[in-house]
C-alpha atoms as a PDB file:
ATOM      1  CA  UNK A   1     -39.517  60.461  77.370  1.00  0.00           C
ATOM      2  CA  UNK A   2     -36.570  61.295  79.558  1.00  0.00           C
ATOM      3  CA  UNK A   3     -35.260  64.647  79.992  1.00  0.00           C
ATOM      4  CA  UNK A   4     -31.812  65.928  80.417  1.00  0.00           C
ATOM      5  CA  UNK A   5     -31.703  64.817  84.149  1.00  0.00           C
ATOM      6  CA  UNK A   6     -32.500  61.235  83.034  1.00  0.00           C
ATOM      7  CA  UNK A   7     -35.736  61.424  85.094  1.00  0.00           C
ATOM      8  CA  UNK A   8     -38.850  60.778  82.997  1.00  0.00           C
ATOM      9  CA  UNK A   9     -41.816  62.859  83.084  1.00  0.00           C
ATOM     10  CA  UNK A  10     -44.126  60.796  84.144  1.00  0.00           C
ATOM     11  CA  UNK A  11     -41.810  59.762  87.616  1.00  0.00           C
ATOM     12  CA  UNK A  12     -41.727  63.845  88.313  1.00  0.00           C
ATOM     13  CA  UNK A  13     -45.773  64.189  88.179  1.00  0.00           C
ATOM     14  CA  UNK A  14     -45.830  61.447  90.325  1.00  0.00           C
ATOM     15  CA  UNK A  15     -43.441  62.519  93.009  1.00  0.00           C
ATOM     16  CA  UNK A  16     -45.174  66.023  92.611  1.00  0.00           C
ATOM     17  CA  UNK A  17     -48.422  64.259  93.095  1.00  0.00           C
ATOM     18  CA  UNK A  18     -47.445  62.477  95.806  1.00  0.00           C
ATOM     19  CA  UNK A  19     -45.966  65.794  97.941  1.00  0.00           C
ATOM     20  CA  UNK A  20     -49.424  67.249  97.630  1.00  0.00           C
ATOM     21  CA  UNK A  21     -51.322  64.749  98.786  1.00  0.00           C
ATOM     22  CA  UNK A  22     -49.127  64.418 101.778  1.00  0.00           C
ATOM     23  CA  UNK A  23     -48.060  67.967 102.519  1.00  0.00           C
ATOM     24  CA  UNK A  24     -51.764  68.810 104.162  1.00  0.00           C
ATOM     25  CA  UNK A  25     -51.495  65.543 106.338  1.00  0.00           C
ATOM     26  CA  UNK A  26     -47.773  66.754 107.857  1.00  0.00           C
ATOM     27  CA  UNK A  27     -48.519  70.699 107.368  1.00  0.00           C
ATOM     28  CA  UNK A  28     -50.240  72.526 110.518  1.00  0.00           C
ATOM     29  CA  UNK A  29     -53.672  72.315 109.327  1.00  0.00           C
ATOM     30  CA  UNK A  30     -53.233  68.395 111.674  1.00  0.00           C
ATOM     31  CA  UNK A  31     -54.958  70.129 114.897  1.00  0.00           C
ATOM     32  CA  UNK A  32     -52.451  67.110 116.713  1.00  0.00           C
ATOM     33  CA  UNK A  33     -49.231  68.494 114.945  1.00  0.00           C
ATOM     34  CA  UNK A  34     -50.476  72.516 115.635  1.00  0.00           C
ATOM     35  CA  UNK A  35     -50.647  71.412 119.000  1.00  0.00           C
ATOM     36  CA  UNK A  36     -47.631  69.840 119.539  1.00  0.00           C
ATOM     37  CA  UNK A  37     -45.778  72.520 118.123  1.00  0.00           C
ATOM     38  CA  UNK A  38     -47.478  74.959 120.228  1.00  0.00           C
ATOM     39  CA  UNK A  39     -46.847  73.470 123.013  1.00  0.00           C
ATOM     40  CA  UNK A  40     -43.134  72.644 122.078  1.00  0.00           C
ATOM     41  CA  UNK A  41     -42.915  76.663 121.422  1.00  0.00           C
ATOM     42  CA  UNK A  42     -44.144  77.405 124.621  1.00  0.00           C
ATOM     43  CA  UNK A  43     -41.570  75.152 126.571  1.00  0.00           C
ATOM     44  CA  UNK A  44     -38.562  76.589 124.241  1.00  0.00           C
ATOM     45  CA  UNK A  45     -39.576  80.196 125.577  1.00  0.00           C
ATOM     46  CA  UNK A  46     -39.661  79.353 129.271  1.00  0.00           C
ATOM     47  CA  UNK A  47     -35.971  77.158 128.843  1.00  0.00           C
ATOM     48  CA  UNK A  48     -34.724  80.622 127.727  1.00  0.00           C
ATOM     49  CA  UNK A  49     -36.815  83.180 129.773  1.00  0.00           C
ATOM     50  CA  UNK A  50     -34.488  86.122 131.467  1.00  0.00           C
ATOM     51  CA  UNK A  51     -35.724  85.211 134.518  1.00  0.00           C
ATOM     52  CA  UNK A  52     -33.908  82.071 134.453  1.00  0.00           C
ATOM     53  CA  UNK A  53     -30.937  81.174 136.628  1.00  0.00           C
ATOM     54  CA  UNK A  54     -27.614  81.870 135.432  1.00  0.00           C
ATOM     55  CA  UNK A  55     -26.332  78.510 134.003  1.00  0.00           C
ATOM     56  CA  UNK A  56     -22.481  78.888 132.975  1.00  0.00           C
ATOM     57  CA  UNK A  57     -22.593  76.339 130.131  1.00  0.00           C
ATOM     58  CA  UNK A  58     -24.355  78.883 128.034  1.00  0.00           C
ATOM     59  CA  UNK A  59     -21.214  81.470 127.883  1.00  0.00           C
ATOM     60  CA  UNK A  60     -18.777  78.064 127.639  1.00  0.00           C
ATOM     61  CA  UNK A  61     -17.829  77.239 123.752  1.00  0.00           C
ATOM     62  CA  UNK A  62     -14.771  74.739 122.612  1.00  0.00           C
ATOM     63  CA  UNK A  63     -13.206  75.252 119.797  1.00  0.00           C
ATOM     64  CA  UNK A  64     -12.033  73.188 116.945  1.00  0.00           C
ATOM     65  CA  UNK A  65     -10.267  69.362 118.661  1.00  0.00           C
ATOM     66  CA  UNK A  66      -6.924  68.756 117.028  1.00  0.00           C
ATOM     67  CA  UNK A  67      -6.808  64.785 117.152  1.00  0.00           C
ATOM     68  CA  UNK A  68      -3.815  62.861 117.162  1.00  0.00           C
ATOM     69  CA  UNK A  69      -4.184  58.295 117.585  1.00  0.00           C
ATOM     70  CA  UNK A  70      -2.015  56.228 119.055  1.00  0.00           C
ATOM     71  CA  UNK A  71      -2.729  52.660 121.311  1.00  0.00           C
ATOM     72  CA  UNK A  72      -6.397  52.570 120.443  1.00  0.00           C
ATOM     73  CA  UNK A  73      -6.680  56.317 121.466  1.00  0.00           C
ATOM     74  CA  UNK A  74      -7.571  59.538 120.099  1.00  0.00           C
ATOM     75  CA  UNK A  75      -5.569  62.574 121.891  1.00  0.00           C
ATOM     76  CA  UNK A  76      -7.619  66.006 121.773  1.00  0.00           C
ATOM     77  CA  UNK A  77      -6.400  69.487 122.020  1.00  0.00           C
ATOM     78  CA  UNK A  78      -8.729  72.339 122.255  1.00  0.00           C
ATOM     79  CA  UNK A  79      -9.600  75.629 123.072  1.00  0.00           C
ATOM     80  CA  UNK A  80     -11.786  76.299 125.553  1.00  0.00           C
ATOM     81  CA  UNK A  81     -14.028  79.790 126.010  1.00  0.00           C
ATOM     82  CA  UNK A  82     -15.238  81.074 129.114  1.00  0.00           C
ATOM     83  CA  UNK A  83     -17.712  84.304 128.360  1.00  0.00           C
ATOM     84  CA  UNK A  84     -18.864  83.810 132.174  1.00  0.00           C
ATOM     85  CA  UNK A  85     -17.514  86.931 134.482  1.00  0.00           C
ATOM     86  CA  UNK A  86     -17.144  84.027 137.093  1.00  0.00           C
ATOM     87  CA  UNK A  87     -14.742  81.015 136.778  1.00  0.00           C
ATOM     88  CA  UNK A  88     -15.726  77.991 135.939  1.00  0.00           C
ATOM     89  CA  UNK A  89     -15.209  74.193 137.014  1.00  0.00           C
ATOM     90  CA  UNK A  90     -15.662  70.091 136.565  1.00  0.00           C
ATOM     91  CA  UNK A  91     -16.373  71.216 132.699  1.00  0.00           C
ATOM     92  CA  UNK A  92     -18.203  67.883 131.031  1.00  0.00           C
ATOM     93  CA  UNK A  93     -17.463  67.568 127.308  1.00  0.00           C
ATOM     94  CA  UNK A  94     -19.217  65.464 124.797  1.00  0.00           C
ATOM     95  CA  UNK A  95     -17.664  64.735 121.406  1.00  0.00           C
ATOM     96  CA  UNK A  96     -18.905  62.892 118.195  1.00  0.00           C
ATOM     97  CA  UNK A  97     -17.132  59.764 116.846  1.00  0.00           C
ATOM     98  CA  UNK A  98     -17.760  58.238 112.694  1.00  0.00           C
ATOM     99  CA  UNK A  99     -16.633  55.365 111.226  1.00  0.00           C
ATOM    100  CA  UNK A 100     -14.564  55.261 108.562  1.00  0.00           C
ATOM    101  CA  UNK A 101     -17.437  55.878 106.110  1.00  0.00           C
ATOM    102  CA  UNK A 102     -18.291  59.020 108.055  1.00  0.00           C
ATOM    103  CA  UNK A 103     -21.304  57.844 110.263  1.00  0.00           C
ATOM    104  CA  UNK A 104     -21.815  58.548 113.471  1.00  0.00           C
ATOM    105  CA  UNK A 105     -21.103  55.981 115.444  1.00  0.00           C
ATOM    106  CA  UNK A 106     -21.583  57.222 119.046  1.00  0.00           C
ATOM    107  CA  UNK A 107     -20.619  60.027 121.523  1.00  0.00           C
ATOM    108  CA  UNK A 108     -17.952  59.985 124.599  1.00  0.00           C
ATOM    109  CA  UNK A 109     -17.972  62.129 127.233  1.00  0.00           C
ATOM    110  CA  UNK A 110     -15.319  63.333 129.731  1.00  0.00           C
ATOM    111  CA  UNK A 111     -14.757  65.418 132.863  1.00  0.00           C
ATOM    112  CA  UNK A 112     -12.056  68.243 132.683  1.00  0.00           C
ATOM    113  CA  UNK A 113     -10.958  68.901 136.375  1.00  0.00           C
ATOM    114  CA  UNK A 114      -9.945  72.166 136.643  1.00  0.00           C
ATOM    115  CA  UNK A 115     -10.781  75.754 136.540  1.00  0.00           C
ATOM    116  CA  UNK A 116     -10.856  77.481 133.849  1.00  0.00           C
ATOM    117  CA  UNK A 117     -11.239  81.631 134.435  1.00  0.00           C
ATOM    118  CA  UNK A 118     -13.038  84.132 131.774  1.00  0.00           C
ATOM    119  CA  UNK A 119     -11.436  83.925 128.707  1.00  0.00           C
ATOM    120  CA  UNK A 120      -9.857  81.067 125.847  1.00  0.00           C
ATOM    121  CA  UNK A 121      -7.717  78.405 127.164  1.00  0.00           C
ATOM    122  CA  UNK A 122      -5.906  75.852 124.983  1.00  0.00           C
ATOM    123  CA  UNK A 123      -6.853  72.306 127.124  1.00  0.00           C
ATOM    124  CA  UNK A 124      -4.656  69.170 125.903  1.00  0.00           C
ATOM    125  CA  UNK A 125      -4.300  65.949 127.144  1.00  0.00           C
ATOM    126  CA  UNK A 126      -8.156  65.112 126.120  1.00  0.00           C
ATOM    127  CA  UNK A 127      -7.953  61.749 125.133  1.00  0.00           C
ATOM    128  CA  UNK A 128     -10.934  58.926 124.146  1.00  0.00           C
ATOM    129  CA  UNK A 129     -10.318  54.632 123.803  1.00  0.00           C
ATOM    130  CA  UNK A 130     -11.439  53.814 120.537  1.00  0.00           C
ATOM    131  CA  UNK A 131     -14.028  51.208 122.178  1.00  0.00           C
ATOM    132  CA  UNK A 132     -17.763  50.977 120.952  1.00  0.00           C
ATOM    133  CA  UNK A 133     -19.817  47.882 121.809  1.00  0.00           C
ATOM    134  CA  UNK A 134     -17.075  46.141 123.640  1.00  0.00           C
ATOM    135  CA  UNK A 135     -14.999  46.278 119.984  1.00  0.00           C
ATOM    136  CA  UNK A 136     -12.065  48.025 119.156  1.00  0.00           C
ATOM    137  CA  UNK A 137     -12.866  50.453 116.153  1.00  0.00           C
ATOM    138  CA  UNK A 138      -9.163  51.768 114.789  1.00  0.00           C
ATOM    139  CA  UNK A 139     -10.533  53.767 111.802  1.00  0.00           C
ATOM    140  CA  UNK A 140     -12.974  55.591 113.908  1.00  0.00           C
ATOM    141  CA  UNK A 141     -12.613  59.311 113.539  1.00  0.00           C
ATOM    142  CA  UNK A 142     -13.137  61.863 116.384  1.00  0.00           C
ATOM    143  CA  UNK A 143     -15.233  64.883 115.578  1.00  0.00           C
ATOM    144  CA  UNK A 144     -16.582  67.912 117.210  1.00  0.00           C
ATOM    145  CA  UNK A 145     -17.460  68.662 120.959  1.00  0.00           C
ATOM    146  CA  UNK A 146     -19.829  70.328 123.294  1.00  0.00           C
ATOM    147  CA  UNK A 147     -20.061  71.220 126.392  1.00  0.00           C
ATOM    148  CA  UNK A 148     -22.448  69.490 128.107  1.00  0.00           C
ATOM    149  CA  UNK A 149     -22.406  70.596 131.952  1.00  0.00           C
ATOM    150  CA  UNK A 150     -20.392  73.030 133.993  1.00  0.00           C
ATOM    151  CA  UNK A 151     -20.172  74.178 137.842  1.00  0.00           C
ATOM    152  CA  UNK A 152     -19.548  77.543 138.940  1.00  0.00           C
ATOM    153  CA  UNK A 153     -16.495  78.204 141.065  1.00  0.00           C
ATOM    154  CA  UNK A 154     -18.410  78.333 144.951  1.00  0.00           C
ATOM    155  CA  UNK A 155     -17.606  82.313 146.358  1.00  0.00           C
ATOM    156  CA  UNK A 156     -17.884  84.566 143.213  1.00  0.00           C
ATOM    157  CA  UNK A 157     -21.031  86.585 143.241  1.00  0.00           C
ATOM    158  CA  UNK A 158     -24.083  85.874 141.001  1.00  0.00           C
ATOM    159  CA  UNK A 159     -24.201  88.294 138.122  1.00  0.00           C
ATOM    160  CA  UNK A 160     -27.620  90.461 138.136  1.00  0.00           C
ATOM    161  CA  UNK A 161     -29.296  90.965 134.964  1.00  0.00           C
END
């Protein structure tokens, strides 16, 4: 009998079955998987303890690209935001690239050389070859960015917290 769906019954019992016979094998009762996710807990809080060093690519955000294409290229303009109290420099950017289907179908990265002070600045001239696996992909879309690394600018004091 199938239902409104067009799923039969007897598939849903199955499936439902199915989850509960495999939920207690993936669930935290697996003294391995309480373990690992213990001891991937504990890491995550010392990454982020106060005590930490000031690292200025957690106060840097980019914005929304704006791509343009042109001569197997894609031409970026963004904004980028500096919530340091310090200036920043050699700003790394990674940013996503899909097919024409929308999968991903890599990342490229690229240095900014410049300083860029507290506060938003539009960055242009960003651009990326449309090259992956030594073949030139013209339908390939560029997506969003992150920053990936920063350097503080040397002779501005560390802020205390």
């Amino acid at each position: 009998m199938e239902t409104k769906m067009g799923v039969r019954s007897s598939t849903f019992f199955v499936a439902c079955f199915c989850f509960l016979i495999v939920l207690p094998v993936l669930g935290p009762t697996n003294s391995r998987y309480a373990s690992y996710l213990a001891g991937t807990l504990a890491v995550a809080g010392q990454v982020h303890d106060s005590s930490s060093p000031d690292l200025p690519v957690e106060k840097l955000m980019v914005g929304r690209p704006q791509w343009r294409r042109g001569s197997g290229l894609v031409y970026g303009t963004m904004a980028l935001t500096n919530e340091n109290a310090y200036p920043v420099k050699s700003v790394t950017i990674g940013c996503d690239f899909f097919d024409e289907w929308g999968s991903r179908i890599g990342t490229k990265a690229t240095l900014i050389r410049r300083v860029f002070g507290p506060g938003r600045t539009t960055v242009s001239g960003i651009y990326f070859s449309l090259i992956f696996d030594n073949r030139l992909l013209a339908n390939a879309q560029a997506g969003a960015c992150r920053i990936i690394s920063a350097k503080r600018l040397p002779g501005y004091p560390t802020p205390t917290s």
